[in-house]
C-alpha atoms as a PDB file:
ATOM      1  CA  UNK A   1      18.538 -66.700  -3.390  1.00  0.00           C
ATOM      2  CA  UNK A   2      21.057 -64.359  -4.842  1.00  0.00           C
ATOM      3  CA  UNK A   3      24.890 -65.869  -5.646  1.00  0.00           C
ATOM      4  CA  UNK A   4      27.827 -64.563  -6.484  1.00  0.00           C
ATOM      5  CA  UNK A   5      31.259 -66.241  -7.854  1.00  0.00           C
ATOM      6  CA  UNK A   6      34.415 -65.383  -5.653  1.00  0.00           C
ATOM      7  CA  UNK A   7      37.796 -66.850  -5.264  1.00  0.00           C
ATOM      8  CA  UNK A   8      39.150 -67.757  -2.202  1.00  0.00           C
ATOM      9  CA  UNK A   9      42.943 -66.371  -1.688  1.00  0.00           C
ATOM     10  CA  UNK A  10      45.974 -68.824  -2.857  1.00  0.00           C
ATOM     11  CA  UNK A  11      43.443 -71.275  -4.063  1.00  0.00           C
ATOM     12  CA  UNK A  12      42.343 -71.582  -7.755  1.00  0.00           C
ATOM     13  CA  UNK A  13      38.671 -72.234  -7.294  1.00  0.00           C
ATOM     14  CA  UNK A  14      35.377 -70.408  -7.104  1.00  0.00           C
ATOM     15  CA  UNK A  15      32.473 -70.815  -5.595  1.00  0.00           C
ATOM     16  CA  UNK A  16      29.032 -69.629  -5.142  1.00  0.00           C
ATOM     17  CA  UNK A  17      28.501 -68.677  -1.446  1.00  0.00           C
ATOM     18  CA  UNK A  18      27.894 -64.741  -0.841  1.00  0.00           C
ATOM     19  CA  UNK A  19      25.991 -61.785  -1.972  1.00  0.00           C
ATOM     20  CA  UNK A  20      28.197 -58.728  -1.394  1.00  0.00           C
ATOM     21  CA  UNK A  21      25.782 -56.452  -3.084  1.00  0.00           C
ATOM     22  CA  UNK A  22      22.372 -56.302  -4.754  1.00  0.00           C
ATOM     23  CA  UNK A  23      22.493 -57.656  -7.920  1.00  0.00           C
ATOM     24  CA  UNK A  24      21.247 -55.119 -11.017  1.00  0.00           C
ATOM     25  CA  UNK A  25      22.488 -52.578 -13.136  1.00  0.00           C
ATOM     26  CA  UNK A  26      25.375 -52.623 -11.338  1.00  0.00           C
ATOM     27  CA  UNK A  27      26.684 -56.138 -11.171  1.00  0.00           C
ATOM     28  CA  UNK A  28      27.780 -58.412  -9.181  1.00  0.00           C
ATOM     29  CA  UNK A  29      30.788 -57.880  -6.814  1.00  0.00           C
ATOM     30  CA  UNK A  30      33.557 -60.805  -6.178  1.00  0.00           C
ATOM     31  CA  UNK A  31      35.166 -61.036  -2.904  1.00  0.00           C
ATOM     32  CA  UNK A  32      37.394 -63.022  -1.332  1.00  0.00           C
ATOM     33  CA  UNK A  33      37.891 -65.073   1.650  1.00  0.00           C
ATOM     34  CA  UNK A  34      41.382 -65.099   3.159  1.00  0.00           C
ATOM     35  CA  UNK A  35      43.202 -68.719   4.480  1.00  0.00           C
ATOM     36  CA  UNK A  36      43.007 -68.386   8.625  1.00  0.00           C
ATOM     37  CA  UNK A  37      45.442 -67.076  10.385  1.00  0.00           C
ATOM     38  CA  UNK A  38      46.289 -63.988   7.398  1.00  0.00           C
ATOM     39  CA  UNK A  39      43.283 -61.922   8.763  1.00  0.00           C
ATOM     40  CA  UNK A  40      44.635 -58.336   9.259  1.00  0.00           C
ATOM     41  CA  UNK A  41      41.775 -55.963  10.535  1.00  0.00           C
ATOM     42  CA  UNK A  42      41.479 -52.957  12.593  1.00  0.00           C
ATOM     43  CA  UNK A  43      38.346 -51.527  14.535  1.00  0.00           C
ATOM     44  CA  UNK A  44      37.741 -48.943  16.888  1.00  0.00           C
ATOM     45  CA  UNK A  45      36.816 -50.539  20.518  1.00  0.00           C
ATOM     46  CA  UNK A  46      34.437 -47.932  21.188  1.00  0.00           C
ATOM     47  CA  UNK A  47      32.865 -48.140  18.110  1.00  0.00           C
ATOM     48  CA  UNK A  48      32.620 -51.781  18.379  1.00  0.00           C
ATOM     49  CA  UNK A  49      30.945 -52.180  21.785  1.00  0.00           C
ATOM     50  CA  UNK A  50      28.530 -48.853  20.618  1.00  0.00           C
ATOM     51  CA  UNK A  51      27.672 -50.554  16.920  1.00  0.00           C
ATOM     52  CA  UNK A  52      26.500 -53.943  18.735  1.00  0.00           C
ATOM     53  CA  UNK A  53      23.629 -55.601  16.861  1.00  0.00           C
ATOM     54  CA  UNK A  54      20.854 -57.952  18.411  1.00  0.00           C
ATOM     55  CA  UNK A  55      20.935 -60.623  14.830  1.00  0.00           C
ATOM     56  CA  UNK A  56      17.746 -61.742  16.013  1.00  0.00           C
ATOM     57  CA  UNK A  57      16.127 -58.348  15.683  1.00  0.00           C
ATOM     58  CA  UNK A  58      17.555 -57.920  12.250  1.00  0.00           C
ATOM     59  CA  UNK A  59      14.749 -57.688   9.445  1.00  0.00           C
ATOM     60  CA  UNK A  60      16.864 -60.392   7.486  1.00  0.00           C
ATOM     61  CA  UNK A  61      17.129 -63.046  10.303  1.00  0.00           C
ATOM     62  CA  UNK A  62      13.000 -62.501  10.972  1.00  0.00           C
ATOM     63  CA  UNK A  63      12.274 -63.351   6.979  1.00  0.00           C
ATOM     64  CA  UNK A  64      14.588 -65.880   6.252  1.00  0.00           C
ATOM     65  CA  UNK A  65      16.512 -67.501   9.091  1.00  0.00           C
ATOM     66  CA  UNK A  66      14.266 -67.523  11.719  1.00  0.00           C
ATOM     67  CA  UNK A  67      11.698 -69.548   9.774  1.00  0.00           C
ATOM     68  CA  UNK A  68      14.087 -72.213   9.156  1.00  0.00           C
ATOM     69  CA  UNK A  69      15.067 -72.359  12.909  1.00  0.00           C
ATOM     70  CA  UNK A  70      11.888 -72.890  13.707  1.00  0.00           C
ATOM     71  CA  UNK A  71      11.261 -75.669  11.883  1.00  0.00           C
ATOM     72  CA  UNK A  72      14.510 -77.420  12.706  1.00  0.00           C
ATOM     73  CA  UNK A  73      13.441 -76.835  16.191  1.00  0.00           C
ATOM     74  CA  UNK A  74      10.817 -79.243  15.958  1.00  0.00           C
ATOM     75  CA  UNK A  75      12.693 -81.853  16.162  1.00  0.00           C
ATOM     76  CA  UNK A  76      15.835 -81.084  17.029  1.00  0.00           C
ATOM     77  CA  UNK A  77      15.979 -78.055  20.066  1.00  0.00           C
ATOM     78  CA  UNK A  78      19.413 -77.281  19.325  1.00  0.00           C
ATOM     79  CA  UNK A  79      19.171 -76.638  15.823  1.00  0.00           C
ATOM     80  CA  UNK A  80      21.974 -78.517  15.177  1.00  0.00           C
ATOM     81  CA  UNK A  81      24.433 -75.439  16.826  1.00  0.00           C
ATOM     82  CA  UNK A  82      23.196 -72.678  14.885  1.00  0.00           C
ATOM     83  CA  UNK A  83      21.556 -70.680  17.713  1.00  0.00           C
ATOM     84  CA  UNK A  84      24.525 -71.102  19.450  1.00  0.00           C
ATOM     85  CA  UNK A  85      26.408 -69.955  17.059  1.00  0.00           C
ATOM     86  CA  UNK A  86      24.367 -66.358  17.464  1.00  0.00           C
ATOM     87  CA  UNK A  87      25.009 -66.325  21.349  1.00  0.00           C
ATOM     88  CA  UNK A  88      28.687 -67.503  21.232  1.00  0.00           C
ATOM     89  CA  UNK A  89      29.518 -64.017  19.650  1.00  0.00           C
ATOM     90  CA  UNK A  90      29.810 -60.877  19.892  1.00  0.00           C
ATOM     91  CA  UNK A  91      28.094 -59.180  16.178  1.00  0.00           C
ATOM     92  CA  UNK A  92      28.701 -55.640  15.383  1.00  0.00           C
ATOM     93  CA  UNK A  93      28.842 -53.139  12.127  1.00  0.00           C
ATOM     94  CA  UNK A  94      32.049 -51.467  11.716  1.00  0.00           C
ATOM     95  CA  UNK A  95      34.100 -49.434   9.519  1.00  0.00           C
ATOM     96  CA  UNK A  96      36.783 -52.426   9.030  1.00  0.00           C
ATOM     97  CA  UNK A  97      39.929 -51.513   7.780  1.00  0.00           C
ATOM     98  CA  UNK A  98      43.540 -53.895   7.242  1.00  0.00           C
ATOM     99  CA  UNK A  99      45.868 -52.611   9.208  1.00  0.00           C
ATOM    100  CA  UNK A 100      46.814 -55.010  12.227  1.00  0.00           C
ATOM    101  CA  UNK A 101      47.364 -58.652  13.205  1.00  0.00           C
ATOM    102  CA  UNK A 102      44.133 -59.818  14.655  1.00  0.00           C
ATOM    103  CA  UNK A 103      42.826 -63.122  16.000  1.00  0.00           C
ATOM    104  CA  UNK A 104      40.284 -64.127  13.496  1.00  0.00           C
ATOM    105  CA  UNK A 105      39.933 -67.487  12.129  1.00  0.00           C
ATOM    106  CA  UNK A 106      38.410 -66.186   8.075  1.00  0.00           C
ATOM    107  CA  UNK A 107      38.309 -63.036   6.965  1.00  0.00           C
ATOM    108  CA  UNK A 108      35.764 -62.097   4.045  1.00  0.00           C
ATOM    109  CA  UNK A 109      37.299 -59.851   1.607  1.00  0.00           C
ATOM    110  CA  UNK A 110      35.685 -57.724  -1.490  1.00  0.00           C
ATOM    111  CA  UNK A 111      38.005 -58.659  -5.019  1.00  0.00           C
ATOM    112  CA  UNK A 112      37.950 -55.168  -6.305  1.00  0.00           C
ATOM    113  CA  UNK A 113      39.298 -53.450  -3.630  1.00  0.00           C
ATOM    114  CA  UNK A 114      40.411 -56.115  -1.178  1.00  0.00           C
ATOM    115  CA  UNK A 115      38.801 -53.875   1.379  1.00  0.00           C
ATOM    116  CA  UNK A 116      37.240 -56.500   4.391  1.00  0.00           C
ATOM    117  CA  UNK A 117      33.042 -57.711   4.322  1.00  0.00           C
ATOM    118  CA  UNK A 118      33.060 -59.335   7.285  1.00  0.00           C
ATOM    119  CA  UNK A 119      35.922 -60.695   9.777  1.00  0.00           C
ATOM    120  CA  UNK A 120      34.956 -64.213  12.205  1.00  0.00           C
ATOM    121  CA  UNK A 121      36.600 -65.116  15.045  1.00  0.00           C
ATOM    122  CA  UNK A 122      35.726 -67.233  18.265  1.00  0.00           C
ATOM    123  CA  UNK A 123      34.143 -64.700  20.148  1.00  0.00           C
ATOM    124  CA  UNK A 124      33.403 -61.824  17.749  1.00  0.00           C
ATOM    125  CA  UNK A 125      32.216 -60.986  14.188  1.00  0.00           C
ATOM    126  CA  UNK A 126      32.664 -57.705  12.160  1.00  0.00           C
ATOM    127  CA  UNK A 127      30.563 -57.051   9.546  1.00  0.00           C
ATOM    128  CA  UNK A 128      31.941 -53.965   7.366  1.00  0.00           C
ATOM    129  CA  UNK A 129      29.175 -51.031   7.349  1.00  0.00           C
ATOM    130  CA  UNK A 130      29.701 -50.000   3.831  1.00  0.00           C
ATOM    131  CA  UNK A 131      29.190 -53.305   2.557  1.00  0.00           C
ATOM    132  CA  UNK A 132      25.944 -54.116   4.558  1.00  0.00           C
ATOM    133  CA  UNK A 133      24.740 -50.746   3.774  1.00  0.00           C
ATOM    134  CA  UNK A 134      24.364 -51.528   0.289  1.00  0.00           C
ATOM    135  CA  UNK A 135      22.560 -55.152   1.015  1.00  0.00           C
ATOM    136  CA  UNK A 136      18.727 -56.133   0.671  1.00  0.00           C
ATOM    137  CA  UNK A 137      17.232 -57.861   3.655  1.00  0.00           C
ATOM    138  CA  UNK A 138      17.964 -60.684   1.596  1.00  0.00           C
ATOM    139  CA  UNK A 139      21.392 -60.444   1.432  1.00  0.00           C
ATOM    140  CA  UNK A 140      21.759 -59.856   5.016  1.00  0.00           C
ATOM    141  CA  UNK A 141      20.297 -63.076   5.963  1.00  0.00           C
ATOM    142  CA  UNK A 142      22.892 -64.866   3.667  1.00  0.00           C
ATOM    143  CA  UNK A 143      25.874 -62.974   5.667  1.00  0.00           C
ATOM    144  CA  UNK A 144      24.763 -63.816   8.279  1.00  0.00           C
ATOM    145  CA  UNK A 145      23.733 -67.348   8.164  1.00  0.00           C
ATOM    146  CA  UNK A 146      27.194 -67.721   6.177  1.00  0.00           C
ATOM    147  CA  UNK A 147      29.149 -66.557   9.482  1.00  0.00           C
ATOM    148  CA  UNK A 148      26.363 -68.799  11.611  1.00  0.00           C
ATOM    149  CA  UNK A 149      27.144 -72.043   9.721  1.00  0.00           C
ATOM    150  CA  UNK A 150      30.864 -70.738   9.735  1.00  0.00           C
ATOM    151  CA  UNK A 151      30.934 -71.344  13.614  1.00  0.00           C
ATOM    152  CA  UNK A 152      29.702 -74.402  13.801  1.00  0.00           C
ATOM    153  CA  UNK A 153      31.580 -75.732  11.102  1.00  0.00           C
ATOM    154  CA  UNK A 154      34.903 -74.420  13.250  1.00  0.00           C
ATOM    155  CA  UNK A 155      34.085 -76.347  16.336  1.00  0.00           C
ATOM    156  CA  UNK A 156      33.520 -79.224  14.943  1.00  0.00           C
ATOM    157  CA  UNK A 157      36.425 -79.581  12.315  1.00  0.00           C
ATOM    158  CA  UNK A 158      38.936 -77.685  15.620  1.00  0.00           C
ATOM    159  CA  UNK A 159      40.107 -75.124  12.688  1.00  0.00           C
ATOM    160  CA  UNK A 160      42.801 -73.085  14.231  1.00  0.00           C
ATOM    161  CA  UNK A 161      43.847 -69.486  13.748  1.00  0.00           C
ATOM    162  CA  UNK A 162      47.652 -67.828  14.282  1.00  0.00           C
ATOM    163  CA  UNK A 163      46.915 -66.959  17.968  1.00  0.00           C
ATOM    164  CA  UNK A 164      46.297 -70.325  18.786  1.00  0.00           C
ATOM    165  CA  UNK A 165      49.992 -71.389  17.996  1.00  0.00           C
ATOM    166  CA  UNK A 166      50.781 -68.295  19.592  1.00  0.00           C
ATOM    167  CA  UNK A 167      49.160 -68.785  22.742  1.00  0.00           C
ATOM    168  CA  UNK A 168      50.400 -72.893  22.512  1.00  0.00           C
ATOM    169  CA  UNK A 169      54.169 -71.531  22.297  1.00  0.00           C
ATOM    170  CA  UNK A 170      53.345 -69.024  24.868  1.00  0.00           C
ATOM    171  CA  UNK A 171      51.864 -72.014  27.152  1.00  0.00           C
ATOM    172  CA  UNK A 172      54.711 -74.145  26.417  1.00  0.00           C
ATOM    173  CA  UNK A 173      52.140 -76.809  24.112  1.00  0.00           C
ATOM    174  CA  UNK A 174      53.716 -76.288  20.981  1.00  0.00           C
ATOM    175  CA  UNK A 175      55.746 -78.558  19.255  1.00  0.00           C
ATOM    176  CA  UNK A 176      57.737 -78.860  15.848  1.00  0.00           C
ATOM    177  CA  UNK A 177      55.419 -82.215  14.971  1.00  0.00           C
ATOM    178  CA  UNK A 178      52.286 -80.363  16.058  1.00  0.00           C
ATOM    179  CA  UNK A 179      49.379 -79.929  13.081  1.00  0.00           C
ATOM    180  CA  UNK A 180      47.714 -77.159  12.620  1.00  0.00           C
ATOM    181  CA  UNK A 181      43.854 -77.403  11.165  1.00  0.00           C
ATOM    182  CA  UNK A 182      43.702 -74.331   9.057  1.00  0.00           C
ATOM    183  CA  UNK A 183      40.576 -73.181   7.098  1.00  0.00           C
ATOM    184  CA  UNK A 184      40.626 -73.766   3.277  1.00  0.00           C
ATOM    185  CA  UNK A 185      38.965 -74.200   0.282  1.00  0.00           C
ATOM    186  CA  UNK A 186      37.292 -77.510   0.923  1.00  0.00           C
ATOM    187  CA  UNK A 187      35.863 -75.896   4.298  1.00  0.00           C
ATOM    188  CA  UNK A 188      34.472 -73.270   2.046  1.00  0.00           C
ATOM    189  CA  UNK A 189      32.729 -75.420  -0.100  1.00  0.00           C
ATOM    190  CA  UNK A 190      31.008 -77.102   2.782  1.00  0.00           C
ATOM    191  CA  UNK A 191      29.940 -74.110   4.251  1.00  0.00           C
ATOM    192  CA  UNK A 192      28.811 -72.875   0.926  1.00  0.00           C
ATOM    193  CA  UNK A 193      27.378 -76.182   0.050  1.00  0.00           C
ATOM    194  CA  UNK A 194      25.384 -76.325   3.656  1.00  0.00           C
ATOM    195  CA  UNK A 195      24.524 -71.917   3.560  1.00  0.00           C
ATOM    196  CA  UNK A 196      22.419 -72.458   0.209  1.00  0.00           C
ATOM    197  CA  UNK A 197      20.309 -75.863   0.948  1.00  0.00           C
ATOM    198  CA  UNK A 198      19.029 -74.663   4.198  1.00  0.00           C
ATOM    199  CA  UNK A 199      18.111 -71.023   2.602  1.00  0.00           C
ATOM    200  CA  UNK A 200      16.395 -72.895  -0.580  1.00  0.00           C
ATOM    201  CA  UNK A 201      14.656 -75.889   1.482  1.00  0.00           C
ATOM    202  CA  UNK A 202      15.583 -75.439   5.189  1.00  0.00           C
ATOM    203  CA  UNK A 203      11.631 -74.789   6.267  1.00  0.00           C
ATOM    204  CA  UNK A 204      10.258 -77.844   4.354  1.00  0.00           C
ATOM    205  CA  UNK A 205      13.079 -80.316   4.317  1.00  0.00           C
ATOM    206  CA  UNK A 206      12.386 -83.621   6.706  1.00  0.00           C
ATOM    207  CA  UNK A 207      14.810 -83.272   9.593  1.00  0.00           C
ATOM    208  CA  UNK A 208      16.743 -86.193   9.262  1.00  0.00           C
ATOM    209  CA  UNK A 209      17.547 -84.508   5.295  1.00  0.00           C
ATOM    210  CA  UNK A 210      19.116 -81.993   7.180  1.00  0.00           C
ATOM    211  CA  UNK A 211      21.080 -83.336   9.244  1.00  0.00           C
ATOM    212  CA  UNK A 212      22.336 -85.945   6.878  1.00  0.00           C
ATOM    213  CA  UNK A 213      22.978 -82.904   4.640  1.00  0.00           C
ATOM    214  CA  UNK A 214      24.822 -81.128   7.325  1.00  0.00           C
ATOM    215  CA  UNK A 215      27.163 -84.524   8.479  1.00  0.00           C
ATOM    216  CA  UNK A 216      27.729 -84.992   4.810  1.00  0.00           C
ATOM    217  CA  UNK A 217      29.094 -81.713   4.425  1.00  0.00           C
ATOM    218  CA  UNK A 218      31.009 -82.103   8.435  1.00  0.00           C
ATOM    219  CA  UNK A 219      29.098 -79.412   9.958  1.00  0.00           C
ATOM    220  CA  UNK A 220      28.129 -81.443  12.289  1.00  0.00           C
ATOM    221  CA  UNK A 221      28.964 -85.297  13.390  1.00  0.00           C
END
């Protein structure tokens, strides 16, 4: 499975979590992933609800996901949250582009350009067109099981976004004392952490490895 180093914004660490492109003559690219709550993205409406895509009929999910679902399933129906985690959003390819507030919990974000890879909220993820365009099958499958981790891994650790203290001060539930859970780089280091064992040794791995592997890392509890 393909890696590639990237920072994550404010924070002086990297990690190894995401293929933006195929690696070769040209290199590897960096990217970013923005604290929650900074996401600024713009998409067309029209274009989102027309550029829909079913992840489960993606050539990526069939090769390399799917397999591992299906052996989690064995034993454990729910997969642990990650189906879910397909159903309780909304994927599409867009042309993403920073130019509003938005309600997204991380935002994925290429280093040389700082142009957006993929945005993640509750209900909806983006995935930028130019950047999937240039992706192998293989790649794919790591974006996306990245962003399906990703939700699960917000559930369960609450992590909040700037429209939820919006909507709590519109609601009248905010207070001064009142804590926040904001993504950062320890959350990306699980994630990253959980993304890579499942793609190297999610379809042979005993069950209860998993899992362990996945409470170790708070994906799950």
């Amino acid at each position: 499975m393909k890696k590639l180093l990237f920072p994550v914004i404010g924070i002086a660490i990297c990690a190894h979590f995401l293929s933006a492109c195929t690696e070769g003559a040209q290199g590897t690219r960096p990217i970013k992933v923005a604290p929650a709550g900074a996401s600024k993205v713009s998409t067309d409406s029209s274009a989102s609800k027309k550029n829909k895509i079913v992840v489960a009929d993606t050539q990526g999910y069939i090769k390399y996901i799917e397999p591992i679902l299906d052996h989690i399933k064995e034993d454990e129906p729910e997969s642990f949250g990650l189906v879910r985690a397909i159903a309780d959003h909304t994927w599409s390819i867009n042309k993403l582009s920073g130019t509003r507030q938005g309600d997204y919990v991380i935002s994925v974000m290429r280093t040389e350009d700082k142009k957006p890879l993929a945005w993640h909220s509750r209900s909806a993820i983006y995935l930028d067109s130019a950047a999937t365009a240039n992706m192998d099958d293989e790649e794919k499958a790591k974006l996306i099981l990245t962003q399906m981790v990703m939700s699960v891994y917000v559930k369960t650790n609450q992590i909040k976004s700037q429209s939820d203290v919006k909507a709590d001060k519109s609601n009248n539930k905010w207070t001064e004392d009142k804590v926040y859970r904001f993504f950062n780089d320890e959350d990306l280091e699980k994630i990253q952490t959980v993304t890579e064992y499942l793609l190297e040794k999610g379809t042979d791995a005993k069950i209860d490895d998993i899992r362990q592997k996945l409470k170790e890392n708070k994906i799950i509890k």
